[in-house]
Protein backbone atom coordinates (compact mmCIF):
# COMPACT_ATOMS: atom_id res chain seq x y z
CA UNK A 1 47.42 18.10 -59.13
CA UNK A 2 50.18 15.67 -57.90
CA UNK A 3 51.84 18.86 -56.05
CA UNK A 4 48.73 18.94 -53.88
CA UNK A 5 48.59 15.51 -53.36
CA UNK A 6 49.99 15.85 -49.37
CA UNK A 7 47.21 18.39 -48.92
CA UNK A 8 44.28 16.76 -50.50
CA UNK A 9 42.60 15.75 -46.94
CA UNK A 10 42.80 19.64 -45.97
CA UNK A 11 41.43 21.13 -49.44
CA UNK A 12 39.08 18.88 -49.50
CA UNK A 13 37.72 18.88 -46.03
CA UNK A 14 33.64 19.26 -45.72
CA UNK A 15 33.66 21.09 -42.10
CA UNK A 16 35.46 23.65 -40.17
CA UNK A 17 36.42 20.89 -37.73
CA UNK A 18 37.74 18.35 -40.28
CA UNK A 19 39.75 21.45 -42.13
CA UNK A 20 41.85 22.35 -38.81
CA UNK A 21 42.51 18.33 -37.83
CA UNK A 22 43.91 18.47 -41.24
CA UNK A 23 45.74 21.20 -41.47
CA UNK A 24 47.10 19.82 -37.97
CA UNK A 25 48.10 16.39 -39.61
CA UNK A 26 49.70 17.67 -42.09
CA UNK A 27 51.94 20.45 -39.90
CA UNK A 28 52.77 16.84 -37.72
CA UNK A 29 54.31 15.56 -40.54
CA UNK A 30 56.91 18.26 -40.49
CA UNK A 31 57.31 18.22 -37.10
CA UNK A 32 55.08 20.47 -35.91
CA UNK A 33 53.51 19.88 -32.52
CA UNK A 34 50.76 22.36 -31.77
CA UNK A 35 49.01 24.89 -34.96
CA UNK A 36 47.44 28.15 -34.45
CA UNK A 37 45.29 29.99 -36.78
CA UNK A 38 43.74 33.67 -36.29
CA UNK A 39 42.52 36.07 -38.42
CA UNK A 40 40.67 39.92 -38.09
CA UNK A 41 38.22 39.46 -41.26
CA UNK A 42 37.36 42.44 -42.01
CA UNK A 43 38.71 46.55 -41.28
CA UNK A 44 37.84 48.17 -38.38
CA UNK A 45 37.12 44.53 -36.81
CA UNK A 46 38.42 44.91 -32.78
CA UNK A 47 41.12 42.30 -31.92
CA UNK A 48 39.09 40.84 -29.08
CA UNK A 49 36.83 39.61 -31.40
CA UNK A 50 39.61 38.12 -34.13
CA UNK A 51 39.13 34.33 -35.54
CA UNK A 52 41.30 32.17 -33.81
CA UNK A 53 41.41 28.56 -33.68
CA UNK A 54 44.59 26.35 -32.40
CA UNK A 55 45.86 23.16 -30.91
CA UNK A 56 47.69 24.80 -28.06
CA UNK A 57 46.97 23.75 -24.17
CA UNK A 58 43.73 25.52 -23.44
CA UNK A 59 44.97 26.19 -19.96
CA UNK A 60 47.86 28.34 -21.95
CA UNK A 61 45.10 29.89 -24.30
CA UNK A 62 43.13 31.20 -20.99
CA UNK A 63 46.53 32.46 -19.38
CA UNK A 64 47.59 34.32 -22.62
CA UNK A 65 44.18 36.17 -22.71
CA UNK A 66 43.71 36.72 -19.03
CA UNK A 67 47.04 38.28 -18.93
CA UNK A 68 46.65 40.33 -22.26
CA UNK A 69 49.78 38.96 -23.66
CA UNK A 70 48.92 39.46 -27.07
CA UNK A 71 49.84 43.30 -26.98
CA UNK A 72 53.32 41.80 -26.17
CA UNK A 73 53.23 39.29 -28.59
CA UNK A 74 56.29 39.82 -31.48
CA UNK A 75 54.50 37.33 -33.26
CA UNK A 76 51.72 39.21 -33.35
CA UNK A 77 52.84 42.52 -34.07
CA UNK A 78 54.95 41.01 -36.99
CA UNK A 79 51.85 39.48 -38.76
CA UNK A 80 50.61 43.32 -38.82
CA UNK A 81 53.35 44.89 -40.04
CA UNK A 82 55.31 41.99 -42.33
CA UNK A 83 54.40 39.55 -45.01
CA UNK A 84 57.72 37.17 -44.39
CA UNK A 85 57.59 34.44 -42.42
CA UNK A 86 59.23 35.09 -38.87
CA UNK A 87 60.78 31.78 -37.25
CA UNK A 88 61.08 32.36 -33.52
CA UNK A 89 62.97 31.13 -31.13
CA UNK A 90 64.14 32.24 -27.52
CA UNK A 91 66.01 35.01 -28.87
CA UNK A 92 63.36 36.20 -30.56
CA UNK A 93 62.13 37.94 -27.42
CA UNK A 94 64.03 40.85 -26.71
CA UNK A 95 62.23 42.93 -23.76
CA UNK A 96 62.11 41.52 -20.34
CA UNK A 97 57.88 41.19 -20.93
CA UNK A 98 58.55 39.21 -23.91
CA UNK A 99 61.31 37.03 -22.36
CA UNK A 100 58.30 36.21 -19.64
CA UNK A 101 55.82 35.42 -22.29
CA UNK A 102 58.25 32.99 -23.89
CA UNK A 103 58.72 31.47 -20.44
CA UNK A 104 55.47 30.84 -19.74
CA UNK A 105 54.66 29.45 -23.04
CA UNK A 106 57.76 27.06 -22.87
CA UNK A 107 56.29 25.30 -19.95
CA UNK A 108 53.20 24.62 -22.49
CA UNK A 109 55.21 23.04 -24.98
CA UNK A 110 55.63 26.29 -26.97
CA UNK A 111 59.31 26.62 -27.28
CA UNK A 112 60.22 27.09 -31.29
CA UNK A 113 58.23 27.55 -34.39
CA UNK A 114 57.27 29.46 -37.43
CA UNK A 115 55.02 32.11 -37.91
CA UNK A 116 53.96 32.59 -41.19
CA UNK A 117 51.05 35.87 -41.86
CA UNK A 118 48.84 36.67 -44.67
CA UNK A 119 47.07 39.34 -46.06
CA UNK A 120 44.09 38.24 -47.75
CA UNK A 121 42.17 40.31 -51.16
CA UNK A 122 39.23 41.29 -48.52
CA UNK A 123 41.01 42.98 -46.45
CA UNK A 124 41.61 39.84 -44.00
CA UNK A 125 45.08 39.91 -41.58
CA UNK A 126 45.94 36.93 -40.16
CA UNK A 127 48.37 34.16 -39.55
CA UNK A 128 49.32 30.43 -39.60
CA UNK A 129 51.75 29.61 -36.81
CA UNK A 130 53.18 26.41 -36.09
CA UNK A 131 54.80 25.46 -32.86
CA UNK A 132 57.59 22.23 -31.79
CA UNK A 133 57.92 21.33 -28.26
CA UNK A 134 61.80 21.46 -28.25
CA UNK A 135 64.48 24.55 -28.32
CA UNK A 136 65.41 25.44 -31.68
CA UNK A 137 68.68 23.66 -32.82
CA UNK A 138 70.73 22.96 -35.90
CA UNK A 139 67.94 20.06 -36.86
CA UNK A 140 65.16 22.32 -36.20
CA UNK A 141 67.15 25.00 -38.74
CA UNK A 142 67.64 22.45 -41.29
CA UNK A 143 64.18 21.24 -41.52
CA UNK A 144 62.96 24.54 -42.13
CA UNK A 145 65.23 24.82 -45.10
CA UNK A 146 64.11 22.05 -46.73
CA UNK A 147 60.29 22.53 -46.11
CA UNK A 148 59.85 26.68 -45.86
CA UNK A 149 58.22 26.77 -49.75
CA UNK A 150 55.69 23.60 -48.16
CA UNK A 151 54.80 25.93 -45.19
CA UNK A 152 54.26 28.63 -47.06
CA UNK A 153 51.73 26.34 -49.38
CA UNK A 154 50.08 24.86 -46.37
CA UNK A 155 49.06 28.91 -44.90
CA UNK A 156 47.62 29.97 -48.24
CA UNK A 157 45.59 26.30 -48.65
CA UNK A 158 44.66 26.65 -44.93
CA UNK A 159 43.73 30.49 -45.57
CA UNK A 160 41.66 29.48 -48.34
CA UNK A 161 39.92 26.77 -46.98
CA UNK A 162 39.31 28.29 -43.63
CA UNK A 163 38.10 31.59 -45.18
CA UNK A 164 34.11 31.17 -45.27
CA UNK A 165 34.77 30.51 -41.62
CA UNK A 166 36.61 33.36 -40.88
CA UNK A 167 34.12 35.79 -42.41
CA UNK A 168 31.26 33.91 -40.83
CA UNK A 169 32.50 35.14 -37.39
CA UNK A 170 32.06 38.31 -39.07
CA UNK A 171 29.97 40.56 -36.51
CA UNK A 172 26.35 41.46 -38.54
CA UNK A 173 26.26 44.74 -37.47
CA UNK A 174 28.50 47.36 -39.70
CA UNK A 175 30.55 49.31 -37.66
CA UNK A 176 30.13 52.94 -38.16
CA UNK A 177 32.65 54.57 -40.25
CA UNK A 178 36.11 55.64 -38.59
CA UNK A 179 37.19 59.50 -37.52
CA UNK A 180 40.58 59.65 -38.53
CA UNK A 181 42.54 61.20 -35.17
CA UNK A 182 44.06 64.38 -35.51
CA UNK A 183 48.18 63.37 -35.50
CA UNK A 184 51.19 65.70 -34.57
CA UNK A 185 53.82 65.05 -37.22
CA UNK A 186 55.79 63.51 -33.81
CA UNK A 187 52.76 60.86 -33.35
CA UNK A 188 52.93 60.18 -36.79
CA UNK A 189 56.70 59.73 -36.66
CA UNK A 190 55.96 57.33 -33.54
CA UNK A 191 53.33 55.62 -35.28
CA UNK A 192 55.89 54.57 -38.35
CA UNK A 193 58.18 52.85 -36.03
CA UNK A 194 55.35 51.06 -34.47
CA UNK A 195 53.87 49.68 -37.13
CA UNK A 196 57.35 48.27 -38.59
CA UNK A 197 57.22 46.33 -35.02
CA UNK A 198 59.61 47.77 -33.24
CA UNK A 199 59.92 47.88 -29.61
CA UNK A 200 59.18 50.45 -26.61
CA UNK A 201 62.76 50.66 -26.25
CA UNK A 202 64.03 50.91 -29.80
CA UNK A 203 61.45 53.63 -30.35
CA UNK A 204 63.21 55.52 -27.29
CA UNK A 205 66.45 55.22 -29.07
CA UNK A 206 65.81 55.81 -32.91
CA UNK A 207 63.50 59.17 -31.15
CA UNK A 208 66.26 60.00 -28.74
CA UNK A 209 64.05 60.02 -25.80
CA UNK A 210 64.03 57.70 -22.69
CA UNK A 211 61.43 54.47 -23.02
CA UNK A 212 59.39 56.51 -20.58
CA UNK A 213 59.11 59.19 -23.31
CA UNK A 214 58.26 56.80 -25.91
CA UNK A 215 55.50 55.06 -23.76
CA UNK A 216 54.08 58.78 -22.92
CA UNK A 217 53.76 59.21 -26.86
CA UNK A 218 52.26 55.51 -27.40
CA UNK A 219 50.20 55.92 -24.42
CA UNK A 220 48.93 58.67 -26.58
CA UNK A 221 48.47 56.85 -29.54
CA UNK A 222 46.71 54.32 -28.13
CA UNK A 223 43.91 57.41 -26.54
CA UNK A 224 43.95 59.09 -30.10
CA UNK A 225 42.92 55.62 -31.64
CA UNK A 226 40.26 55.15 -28.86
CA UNK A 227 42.21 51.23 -28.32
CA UNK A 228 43.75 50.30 -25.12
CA UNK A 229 46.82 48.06 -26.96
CA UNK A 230 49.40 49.27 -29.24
CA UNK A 231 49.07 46.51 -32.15
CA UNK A 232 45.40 47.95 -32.26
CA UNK A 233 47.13 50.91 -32.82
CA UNK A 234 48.55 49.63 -35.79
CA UNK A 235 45.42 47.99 -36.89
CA UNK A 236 43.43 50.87 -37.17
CA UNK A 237 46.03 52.97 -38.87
CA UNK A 238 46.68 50.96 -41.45
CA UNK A 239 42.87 50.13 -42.32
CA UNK A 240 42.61 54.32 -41.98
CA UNK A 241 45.21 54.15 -44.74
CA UNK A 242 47.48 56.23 -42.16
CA UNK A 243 50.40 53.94 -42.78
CA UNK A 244 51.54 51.30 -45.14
CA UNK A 245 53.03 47.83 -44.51
């Protein structure tokens, strides 16, 4: 299929290894300088042990795991609670935790990019990001309007090509089947807003409570779901059928 032709390296790739050096090659040839790919498999699958493979600094990977940033993460949450792309930039981090996350990951050559998330027929939530090592500017804008359909191609053939690899970091072991929490119609209000990403402090203001308040309630959350970070939070509600994207 001559539409495919660009991607015929990464569909046809024999290994995991070979698929991801593809799928990096072809995200350099629209500018992209660093890829990331991670995945939860399976419902009821913890975060911690998510598929994740990238082409970021490992020094950054170690610093964004030591320091639990991924509960912070808007890219993150989006992929959870959104099937649209999200292109990020600076402003794309409101709180003042977020604006220190982007900082760091600036100084790692993280500074603008696209993350694009899919939802896959077995259950799989994931998402293809891909990352330039430059602020986001008027040429940065107009290259994604040209090539947004060819991203969106190149996360569904990396999805499907990197999919017997997700699944075969699959734990063995089924995981027993989930108690579903026992929600006050307030918690269940809170959990809404949560899982359509919004943050501590919008929660506090579409609730009319202080952000103190609306932590005490996610704190809450969080203990009901037995998880100790609120995009778990969302994970397990939505594979409990409690919410909907």
């Amino acid at each position: 299929m001559l539409y495919l032709e660009k991607y015929q390296s990464l569909i046809s790739a024999s290994t995991e290894a070979e698929a991801l050096q593809q799928l990096s090659n072809v995200a350099s040839q629209y500018g992209y300088d660093s890829i990331l790919l991670a995945a939860v498999p399976t419902p009821g699958q913890p975060l911690e042990t998510a598929y994740l493979r990238s082409t970021y600094d490992t020094a950054w990977r170690e610093t964004y795991d030591k320091r639990g940033f991924g509960a912070i993460d808007p890219t993150v949450s989006h992929c959870f609670s959104h099937s649209a792309p999200m292109v990020w930039s600076p402003d794309s981090f409101k709180t003042q935790d977020e604006r220190a996350l982007y900082e760091e990951a600036s100084g790692y050559g993280l500074k603008a990019g696209i993350t694009l998330p899919f939802h896959g027929p077995g259950g799989e939530v994931g998402m293809l990001t891909l990352v330039r090592d430059e602020v986001a500017n008027q040429g940065f804008y107009e290259s994604l309007r040209s090539s947004m359909s060819d991203l969106a191609l190149l996360r569904d053939l990396a999805f499907e090509v990197l999919r017997p690899h997700i699944h075969a970091q699959t734990p063995a072991k089924q995981q027993p089947e989930a108690i579903l929490p026992s929600l006050t119609s307030k918690e269940m209000e809170y959990l809404k807003w949560l899982t359509a990403g919004k943050t501590d402090w919008e929660i506090s203001r579409i609730m009319g409570v202080s952000v103190a308040g609306a932590r005490f309630h996610i704190a809450n959350l969080r203990r009901k779901f037995d998880v100790s970070r609120r995009t778990d939070v969302v994970v397990r509600a939505l594979q409990m059928g409690l919410v909907a994207l």
